[in-house]
PDB file of N, CA and C in Angstrom:
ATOM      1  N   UNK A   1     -28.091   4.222  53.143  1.00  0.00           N
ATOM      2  CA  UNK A   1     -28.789   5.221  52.395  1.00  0.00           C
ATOM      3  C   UNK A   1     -27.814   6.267  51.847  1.00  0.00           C
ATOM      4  N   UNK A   2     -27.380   6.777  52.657  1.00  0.00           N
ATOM      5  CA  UNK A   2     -25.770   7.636  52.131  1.00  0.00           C
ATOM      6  C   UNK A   2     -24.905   7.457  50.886  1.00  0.00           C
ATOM      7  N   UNK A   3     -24.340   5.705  51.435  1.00  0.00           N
ATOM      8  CA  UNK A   3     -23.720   5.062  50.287  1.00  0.00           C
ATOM      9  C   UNK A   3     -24.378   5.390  49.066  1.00  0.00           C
ATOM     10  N   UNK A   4     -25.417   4.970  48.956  1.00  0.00           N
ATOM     11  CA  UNK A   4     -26.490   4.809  48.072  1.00  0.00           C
ATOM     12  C   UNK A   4     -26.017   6.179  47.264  1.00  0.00           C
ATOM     13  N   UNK A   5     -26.428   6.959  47.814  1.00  0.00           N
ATOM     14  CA  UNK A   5     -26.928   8.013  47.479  1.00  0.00           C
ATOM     15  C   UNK A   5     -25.408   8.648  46.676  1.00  0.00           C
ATOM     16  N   UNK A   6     -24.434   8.366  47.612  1.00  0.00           N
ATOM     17  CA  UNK A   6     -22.893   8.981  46.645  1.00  0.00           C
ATOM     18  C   UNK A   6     -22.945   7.493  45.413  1.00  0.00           C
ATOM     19  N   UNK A   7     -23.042   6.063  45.672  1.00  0.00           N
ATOM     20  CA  UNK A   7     -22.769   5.799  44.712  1.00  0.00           C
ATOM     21  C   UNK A   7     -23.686   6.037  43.216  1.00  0.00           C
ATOM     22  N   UNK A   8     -24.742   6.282  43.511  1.00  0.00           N
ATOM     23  CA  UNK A   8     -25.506   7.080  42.390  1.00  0.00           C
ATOM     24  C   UNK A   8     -25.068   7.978  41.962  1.00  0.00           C
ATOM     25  N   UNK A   9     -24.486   8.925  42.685  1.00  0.00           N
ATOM     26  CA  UNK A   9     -23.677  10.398  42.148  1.00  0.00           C
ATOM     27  C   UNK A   9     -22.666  10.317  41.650  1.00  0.00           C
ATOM     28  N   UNK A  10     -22.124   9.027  41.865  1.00  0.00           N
ATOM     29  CA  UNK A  10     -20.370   9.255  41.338  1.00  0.00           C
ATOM     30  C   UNK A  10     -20.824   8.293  39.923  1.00  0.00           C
ATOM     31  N   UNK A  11     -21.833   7.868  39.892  1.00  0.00           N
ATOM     32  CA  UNK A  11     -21.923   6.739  38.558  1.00  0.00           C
ATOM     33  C   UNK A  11     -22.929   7.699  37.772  1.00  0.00           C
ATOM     34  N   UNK A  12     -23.042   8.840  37.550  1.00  0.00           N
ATOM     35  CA  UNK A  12     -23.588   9.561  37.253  1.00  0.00           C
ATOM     36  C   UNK A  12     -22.802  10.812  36.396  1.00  0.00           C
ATOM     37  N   UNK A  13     -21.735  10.533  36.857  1.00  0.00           N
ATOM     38  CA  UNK A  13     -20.804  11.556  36.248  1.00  0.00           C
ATOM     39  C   UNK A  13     -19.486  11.105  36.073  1.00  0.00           C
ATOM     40  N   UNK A  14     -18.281  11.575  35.414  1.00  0.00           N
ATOM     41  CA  UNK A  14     -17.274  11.280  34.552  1.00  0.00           C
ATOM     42  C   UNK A  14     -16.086  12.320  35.145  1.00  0.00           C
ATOM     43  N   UNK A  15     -16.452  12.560  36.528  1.00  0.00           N
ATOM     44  CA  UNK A  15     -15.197  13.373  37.187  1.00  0.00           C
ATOM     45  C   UNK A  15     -15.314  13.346  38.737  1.00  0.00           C
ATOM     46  N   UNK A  16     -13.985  13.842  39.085  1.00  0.00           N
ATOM     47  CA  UNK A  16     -13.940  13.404  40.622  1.00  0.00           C
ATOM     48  C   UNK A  16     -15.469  14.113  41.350  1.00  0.00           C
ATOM     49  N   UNK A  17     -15.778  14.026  42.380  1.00  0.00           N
ATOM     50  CA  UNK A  17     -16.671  14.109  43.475  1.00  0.00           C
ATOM     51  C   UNK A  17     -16.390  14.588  44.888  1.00  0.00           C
ATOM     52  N   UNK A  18     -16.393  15.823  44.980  1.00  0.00           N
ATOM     53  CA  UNK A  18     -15.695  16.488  46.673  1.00  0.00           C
ATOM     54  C   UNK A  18     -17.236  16.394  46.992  1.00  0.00           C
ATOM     55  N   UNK A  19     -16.843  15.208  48.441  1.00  0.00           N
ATOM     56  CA  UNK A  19     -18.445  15.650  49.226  1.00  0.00           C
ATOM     57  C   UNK A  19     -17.866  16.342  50.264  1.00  0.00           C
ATOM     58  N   UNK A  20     -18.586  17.249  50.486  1.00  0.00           N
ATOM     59  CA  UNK A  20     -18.746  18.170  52.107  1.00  0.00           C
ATOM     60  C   UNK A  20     -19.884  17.692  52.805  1.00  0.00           C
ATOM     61  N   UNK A  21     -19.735  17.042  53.978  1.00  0.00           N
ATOM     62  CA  UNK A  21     -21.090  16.569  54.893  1.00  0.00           C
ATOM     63  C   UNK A  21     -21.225  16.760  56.162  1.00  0.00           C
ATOM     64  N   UNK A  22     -21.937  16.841  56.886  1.00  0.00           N
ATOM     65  CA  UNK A  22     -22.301  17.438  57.927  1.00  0.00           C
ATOM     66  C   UNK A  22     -21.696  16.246  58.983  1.00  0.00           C
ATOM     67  N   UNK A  23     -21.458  15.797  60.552  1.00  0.00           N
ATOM     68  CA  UNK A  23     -21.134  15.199  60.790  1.00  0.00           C
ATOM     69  C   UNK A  23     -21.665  14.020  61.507  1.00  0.00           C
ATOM     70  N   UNK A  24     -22.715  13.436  60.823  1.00  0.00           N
ATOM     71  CA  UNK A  24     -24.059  12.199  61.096  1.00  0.00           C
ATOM     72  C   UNK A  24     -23.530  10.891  60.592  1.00  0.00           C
ATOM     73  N   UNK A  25     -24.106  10.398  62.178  1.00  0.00           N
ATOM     74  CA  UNK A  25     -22.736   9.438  62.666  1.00  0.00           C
ATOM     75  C   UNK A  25     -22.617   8.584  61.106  1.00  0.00           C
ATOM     76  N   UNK A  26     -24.015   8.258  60.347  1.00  0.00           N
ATOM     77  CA  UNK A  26     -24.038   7.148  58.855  1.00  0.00           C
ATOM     78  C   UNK A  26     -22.854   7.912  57.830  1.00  0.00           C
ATOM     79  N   UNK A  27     -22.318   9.277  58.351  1.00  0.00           N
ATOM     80  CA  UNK A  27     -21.445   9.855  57.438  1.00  0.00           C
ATOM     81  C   UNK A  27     -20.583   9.489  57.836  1.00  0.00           C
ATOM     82  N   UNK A  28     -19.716   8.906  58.866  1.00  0.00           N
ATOM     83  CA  UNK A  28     -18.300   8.642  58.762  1.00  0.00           C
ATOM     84  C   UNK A  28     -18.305   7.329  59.644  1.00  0.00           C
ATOM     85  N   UNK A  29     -19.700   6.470  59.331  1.00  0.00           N
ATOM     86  CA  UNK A  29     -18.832   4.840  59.771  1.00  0.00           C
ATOM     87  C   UNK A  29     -17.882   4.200  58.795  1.00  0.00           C
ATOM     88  N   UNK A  30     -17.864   3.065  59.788  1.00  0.00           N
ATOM     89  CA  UNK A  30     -16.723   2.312  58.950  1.00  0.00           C
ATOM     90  C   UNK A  30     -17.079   2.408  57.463  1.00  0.00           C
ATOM     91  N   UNK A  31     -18.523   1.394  56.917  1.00  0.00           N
ATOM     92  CA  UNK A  31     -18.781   1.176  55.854  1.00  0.00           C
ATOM     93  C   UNK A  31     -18.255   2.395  54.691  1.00  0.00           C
ATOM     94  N   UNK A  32     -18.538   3.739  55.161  1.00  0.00           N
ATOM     95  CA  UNK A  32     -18.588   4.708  54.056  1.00  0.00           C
ATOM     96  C   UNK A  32     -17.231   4.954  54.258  1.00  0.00           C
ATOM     97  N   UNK A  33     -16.027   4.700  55.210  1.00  0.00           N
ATOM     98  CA  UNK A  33     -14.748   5.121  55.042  1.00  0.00           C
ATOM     99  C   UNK A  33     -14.519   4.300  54.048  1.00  0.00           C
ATOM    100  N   UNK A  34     -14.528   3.046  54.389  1.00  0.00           N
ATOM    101  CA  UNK A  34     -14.245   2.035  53.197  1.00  0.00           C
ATOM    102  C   UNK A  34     -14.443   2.342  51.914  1.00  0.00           C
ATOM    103  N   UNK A  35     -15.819   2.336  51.518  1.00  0.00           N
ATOM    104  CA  UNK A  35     -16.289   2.960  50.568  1.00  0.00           C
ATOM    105  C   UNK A  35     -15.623   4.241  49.903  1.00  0.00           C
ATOM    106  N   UNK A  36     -15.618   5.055  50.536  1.00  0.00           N
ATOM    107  CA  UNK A  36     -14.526   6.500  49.784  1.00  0.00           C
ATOM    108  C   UNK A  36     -13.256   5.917  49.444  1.00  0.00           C
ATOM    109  N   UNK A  37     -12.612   5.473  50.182  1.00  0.00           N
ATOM    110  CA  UNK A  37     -11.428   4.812  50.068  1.00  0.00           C
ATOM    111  C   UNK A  37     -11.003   4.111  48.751  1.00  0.00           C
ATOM    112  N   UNK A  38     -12.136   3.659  48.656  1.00  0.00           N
ATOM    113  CA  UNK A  38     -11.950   2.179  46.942  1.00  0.00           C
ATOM    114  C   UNK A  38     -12.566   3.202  46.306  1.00  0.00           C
ATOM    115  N   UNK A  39     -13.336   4.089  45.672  1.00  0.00           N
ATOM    116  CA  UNK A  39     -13.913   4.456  44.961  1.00  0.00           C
ATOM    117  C   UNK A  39     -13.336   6.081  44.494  1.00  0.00           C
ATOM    118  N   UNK A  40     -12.290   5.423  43.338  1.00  0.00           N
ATOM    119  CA  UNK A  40     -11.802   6.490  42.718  1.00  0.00           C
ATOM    120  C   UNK A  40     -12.085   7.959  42.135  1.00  0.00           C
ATOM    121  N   UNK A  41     -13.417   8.121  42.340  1.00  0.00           N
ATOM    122  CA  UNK A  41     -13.923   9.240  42.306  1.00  0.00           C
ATOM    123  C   UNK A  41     -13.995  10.055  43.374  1.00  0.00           C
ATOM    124  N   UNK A  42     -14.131   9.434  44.075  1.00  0.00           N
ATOM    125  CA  UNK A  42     -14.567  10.378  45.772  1.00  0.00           C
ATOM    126  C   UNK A  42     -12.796  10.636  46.130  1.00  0.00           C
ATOM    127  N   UNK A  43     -12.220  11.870  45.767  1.00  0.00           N
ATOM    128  CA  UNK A  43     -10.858  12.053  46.854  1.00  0.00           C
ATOM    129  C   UNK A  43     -10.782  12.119  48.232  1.00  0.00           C
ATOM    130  N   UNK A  44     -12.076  11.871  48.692  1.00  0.00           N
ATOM    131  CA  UNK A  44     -12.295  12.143  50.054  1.00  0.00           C
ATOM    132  C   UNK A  44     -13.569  12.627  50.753  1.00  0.00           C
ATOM    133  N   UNK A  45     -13.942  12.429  51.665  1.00  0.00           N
ATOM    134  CA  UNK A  45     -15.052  12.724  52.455  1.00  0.00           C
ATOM    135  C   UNK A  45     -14.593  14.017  53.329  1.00  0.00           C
ATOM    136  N   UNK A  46     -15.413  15.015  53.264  1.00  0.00           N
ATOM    137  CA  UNK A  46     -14.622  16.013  54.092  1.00  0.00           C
ATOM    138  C   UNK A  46     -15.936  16.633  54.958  1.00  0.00           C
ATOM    139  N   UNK A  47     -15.521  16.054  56.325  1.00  0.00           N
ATOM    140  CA  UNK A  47     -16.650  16.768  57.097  1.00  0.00           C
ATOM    141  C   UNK A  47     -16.715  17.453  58.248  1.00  0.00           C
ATOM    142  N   UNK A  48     -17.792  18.270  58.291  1.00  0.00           N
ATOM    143  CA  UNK A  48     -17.440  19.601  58.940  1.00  0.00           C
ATOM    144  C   UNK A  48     -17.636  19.135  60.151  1.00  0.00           C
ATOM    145  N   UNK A  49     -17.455  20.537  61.472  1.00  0.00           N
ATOM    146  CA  UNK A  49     -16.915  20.030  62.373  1.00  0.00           C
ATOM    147  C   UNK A  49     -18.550  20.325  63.613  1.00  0.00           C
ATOM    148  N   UNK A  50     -18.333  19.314  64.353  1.00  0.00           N
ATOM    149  CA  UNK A  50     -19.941  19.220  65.036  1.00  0.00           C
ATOM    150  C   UNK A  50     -20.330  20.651  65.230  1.00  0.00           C
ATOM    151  N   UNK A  51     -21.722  20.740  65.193  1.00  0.00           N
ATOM    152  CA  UNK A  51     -22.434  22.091  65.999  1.00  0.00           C
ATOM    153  C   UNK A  51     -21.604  22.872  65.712  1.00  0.00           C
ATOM    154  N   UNK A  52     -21.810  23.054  63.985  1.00  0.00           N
ATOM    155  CA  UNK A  52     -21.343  24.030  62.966  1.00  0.00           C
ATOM    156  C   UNK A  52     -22.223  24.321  61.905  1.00  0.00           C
ATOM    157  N   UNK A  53     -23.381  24.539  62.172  1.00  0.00           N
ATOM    158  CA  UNK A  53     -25.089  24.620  61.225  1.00  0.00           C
ATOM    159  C   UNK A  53     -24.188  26.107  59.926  1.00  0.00           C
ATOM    160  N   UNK A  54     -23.923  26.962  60.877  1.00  0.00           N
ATOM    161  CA  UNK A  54     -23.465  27.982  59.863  1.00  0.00           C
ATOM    162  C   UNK A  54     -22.065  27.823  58.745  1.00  0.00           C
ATOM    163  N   UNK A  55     -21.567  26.807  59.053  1.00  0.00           N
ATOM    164  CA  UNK A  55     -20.927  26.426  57.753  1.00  0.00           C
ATOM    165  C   UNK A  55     -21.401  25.264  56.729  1.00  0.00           C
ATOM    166  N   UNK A  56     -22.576  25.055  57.060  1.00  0.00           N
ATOM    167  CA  UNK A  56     -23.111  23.907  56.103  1.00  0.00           C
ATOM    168  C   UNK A  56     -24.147  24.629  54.959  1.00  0.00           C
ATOM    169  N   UNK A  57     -23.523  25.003  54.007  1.00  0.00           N
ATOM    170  CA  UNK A  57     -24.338  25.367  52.759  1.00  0.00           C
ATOM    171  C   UNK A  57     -26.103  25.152  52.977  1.00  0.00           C
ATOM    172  N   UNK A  58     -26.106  24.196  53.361  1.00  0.00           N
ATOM    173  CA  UNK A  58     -27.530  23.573  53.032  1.00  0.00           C
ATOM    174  C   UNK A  58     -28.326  24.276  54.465  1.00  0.00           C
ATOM    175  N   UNK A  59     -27.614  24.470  55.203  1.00  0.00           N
ATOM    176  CA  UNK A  59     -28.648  25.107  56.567  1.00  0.00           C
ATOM    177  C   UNK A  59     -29.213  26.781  56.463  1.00  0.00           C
ATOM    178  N   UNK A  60     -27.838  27.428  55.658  1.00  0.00           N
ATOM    179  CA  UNK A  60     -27.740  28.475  55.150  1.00  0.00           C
ATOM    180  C   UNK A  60     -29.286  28.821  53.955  1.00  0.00           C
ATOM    181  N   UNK A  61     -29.908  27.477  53.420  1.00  0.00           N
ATOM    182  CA  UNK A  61     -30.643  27.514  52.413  1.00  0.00           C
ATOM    183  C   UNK A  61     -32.220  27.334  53.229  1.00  0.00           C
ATOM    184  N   UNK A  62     -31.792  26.140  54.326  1.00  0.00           N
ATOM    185  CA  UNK A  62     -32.951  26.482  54.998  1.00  0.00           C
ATOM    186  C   UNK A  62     -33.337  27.718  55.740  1.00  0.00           C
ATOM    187  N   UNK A  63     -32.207  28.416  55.990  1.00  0.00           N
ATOM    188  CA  UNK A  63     -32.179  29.877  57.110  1.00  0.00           C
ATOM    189  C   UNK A  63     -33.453  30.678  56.107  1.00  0.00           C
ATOM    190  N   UNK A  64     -32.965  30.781  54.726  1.00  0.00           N
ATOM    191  CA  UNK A  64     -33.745  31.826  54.056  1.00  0.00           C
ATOM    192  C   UNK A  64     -35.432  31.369  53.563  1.00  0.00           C
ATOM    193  N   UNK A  65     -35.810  29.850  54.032  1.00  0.00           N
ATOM    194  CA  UNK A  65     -36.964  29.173  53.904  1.00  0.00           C
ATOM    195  C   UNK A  65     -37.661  29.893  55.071  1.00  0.00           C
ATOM    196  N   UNK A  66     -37.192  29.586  56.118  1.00  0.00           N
ATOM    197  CA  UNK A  66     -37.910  29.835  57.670  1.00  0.00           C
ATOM    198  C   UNK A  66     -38.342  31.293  57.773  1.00  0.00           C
ATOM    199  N   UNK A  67     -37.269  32.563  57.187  1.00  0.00           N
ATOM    200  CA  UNK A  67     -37.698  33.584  56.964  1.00  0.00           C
ATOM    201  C   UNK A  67     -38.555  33.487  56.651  1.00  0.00           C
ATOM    202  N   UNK A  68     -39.433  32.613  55.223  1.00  0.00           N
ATOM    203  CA  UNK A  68     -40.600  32.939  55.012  1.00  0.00           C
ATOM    204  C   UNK A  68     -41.458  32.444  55.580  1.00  0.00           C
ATOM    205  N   UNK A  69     -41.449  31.001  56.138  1.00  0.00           N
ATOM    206  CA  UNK A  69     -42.367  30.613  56.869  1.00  0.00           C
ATOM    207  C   UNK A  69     -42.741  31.086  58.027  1.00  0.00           C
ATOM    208  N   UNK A  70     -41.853  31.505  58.951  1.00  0.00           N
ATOM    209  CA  UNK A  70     -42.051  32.973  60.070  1.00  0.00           C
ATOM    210  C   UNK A  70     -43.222  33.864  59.675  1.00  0.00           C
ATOM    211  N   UNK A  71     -43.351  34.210  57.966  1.00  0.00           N
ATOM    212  CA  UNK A  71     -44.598  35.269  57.837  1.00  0.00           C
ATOM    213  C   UNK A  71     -45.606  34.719  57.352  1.00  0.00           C
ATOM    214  N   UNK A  72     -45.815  32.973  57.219  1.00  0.00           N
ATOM    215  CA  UNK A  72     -47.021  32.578  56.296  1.00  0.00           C
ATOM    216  C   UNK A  72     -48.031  31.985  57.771  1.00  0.00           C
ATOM    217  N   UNK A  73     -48.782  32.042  57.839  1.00  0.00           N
ATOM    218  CA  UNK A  73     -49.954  31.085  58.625  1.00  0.00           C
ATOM    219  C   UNK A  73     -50.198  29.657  58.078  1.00  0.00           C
ATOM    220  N   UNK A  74     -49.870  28.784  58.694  1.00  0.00           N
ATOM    221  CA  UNK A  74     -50.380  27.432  58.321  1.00  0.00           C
ATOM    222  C   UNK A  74     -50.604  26.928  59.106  1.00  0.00           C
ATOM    223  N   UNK A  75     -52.490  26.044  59.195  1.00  0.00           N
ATOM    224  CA  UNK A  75     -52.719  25.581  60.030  1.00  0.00           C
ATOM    225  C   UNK A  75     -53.060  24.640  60.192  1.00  0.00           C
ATOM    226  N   UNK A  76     -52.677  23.579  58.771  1.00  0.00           N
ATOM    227  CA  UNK A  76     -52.719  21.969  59.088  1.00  0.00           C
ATOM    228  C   UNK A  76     -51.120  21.667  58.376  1.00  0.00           C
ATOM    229  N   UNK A  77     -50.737  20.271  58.737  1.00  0.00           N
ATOM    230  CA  UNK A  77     -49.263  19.733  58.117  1.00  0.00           C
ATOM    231  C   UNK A  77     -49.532  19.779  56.713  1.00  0.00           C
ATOM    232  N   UNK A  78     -50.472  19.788  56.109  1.00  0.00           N
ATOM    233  CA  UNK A  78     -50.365  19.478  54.563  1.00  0.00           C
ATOM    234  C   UNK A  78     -50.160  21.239  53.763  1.00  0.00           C
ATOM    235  N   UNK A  79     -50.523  21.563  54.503  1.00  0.00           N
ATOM    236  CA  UNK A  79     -50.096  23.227  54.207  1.00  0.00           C
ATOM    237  C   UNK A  79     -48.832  23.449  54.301  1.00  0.00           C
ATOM    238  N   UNK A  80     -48.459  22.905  55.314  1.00  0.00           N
ATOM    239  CA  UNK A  80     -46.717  23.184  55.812  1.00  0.00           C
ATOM    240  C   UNK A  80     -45.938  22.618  54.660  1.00  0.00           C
ATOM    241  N   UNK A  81     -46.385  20.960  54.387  1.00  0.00           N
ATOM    242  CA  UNK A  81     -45.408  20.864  53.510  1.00  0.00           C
ATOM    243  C   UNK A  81     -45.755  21.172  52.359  1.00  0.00           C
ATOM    244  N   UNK A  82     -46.484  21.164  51.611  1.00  0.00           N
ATOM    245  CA  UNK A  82     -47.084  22.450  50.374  1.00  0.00           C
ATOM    246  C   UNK A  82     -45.995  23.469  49.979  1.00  0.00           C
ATOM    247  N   UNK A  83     -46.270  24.255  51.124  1.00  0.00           N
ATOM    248  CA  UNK A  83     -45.451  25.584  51.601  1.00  0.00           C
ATOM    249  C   UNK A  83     -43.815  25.362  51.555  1.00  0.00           C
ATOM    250  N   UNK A  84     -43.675  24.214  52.002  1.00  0.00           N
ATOM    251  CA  UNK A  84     -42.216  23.738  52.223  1.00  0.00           C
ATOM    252  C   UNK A  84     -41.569  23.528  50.422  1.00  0.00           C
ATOM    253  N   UNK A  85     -42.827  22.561  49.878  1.00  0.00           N
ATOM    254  CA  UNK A  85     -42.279  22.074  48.819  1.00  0.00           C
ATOM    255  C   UNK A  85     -42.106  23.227  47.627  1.00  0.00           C
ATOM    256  N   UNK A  86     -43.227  24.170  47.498  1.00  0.00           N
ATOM    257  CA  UNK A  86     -43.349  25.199  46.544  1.00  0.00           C
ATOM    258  C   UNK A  86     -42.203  26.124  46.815  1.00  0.00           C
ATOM    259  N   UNK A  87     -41.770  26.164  48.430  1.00  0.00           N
ATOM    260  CA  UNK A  87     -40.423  27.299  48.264  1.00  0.00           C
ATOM    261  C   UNK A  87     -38.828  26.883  47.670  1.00  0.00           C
ATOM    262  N   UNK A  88     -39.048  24.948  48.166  1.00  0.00           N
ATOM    263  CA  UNK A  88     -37.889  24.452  47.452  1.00  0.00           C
ATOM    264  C   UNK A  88     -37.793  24.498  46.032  1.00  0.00           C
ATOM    265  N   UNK A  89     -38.862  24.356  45.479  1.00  0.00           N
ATOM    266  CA  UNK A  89     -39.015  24.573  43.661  1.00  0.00           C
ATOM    267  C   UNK A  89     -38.737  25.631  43.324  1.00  0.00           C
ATOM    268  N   UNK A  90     -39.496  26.969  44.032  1.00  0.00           N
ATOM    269  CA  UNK A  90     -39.043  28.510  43.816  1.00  0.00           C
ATOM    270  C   UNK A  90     -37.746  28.462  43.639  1.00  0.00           C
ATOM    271  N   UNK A  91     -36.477  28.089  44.419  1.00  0.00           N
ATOM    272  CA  UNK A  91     -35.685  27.927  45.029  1.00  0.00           C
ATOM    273  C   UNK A  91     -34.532  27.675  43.682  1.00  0.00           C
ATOM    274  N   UNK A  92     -35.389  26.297  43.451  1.00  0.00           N
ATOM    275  CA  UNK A  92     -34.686  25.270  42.077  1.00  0.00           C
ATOM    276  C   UNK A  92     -34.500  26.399  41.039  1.00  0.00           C
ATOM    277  N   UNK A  93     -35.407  27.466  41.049  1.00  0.00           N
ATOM    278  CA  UNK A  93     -35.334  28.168  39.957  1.00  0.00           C
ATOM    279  C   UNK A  93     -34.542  29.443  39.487  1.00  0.00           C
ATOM    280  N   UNK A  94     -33.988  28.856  40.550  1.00  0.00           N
ATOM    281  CA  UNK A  94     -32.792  30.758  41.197  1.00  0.00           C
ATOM    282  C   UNK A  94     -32.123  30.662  41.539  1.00  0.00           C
ATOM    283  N   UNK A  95     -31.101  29.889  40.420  1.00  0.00           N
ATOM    284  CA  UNK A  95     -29.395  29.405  40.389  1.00  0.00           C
ATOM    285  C   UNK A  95     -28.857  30.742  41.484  1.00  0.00           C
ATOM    286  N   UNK A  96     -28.735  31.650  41.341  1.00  0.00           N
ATOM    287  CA  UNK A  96     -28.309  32.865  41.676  1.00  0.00           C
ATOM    288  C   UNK A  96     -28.711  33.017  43.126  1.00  0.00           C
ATOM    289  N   UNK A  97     -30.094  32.703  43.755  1.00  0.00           N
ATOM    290  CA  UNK A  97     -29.673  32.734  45.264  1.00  0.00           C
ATOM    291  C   UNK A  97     -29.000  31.528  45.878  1.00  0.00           C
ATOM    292  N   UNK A  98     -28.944  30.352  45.355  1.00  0.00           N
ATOM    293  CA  UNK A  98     -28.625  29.634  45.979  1.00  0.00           C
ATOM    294  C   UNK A  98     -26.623  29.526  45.725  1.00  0.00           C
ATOM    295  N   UNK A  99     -26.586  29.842  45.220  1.00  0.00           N
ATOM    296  CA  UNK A  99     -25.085  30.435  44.755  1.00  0.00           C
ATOM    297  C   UNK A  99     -24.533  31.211  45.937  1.00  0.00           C
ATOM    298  N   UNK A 100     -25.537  32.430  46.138  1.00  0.00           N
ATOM    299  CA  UNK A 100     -25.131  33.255  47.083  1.00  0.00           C
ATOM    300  C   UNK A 100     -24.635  32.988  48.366  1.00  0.00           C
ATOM    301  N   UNK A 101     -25.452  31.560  48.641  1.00  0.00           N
ATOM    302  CA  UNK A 101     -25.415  30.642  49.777  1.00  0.00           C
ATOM    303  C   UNK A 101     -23.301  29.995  49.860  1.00  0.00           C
ATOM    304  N   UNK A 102     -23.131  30.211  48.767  1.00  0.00           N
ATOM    305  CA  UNK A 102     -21.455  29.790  48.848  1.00  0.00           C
ATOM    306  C   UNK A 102     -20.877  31.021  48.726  1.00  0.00           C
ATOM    307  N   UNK A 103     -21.331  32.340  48.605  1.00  0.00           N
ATOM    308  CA  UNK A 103     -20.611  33.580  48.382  1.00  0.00           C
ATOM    309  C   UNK A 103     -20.186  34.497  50.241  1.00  0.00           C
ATOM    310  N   UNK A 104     -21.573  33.810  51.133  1.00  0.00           N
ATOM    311  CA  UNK A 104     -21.134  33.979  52.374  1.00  0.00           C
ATOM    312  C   UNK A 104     -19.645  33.804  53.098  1.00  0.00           C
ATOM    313  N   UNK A 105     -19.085  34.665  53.744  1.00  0.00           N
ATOM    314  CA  UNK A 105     -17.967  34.324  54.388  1.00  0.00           C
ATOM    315  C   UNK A 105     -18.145  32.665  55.274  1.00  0.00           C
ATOM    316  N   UNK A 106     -18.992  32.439  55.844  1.00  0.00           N
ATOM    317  CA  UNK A 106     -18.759  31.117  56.483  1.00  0.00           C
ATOM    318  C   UNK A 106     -18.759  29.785  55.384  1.00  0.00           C
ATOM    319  N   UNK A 107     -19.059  30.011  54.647  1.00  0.00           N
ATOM    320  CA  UNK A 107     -19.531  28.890  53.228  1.00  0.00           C
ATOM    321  C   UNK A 107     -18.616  29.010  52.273  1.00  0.00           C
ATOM    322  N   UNK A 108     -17.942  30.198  52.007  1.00  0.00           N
ATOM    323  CA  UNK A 108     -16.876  30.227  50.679  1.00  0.00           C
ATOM    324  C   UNK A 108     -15.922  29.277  50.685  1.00  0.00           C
ATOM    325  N   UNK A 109     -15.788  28.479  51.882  1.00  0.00           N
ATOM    326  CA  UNK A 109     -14.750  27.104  51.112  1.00  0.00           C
ATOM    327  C   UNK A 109     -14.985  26.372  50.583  1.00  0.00           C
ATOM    328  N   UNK A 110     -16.646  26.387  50.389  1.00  0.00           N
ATOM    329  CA  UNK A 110     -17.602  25.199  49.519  1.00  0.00           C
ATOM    330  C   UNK A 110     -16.775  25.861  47.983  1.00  0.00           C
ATOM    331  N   UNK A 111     -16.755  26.803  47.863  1.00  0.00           N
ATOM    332  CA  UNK A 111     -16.222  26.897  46.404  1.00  0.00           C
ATOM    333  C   UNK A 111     -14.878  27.404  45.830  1.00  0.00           C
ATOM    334  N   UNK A 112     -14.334  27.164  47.049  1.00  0.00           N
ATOM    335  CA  UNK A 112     -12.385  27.464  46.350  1.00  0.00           C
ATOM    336  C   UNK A 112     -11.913  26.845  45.444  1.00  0.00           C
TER     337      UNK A 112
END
């Protein structure tokens, strides 16, 4: 699924590809070393280091979701994910917070 998912991304675009990934074990078996390896776009797989939530961009994005869900009431699953999905779209729409998410001291190497 991984594979998948970078080789869609790298055939998708016309320049190298820095992934940063969290460290799940489908992220650094054999198959996907291989894979980075032959595939001239990817310079490398670079992944962070275990039971390190606060340097992963993307946890940083959920941190500011849960804030809100902390103040909403929901009291069946279809609400939850409703709730879930409408804040990720909000989200989509506000280049600028999610930016901010790499402007943090623990995250700014996502964008050196």
């Amino acid at each position: 699924m991984f594979a998948g998912y970078l080789k869609s991304l790298v055939g998708s675009v016309d320049r190298l590809v820095i992934i940063i990934s969290d460290g799940h074990p489908a992220h650094h078996a054999k198959y996907m070393r291989n894979y980075v390896e032959y595939e001239p776009k990817l310079p490398g797989l670079h992944l962070l280091p275990g039971y390190s939530p606060e340097l992963n961009p993307d946890e940083q994005v959920w941190n500011q979701l849960k804030k809100k869900l902390g103040k909403t009431a929901l009291k069946i699953r279809d609400d939850f994910v409703g709730f879930v999905r409408s804040q990720v779209r909000r989200l989509q729409k506000m280049p600028e917070v999610v930016k901010g998410v790499f402007r943090l001291h623990d995250t700014s190497y996502a964008c050196r």
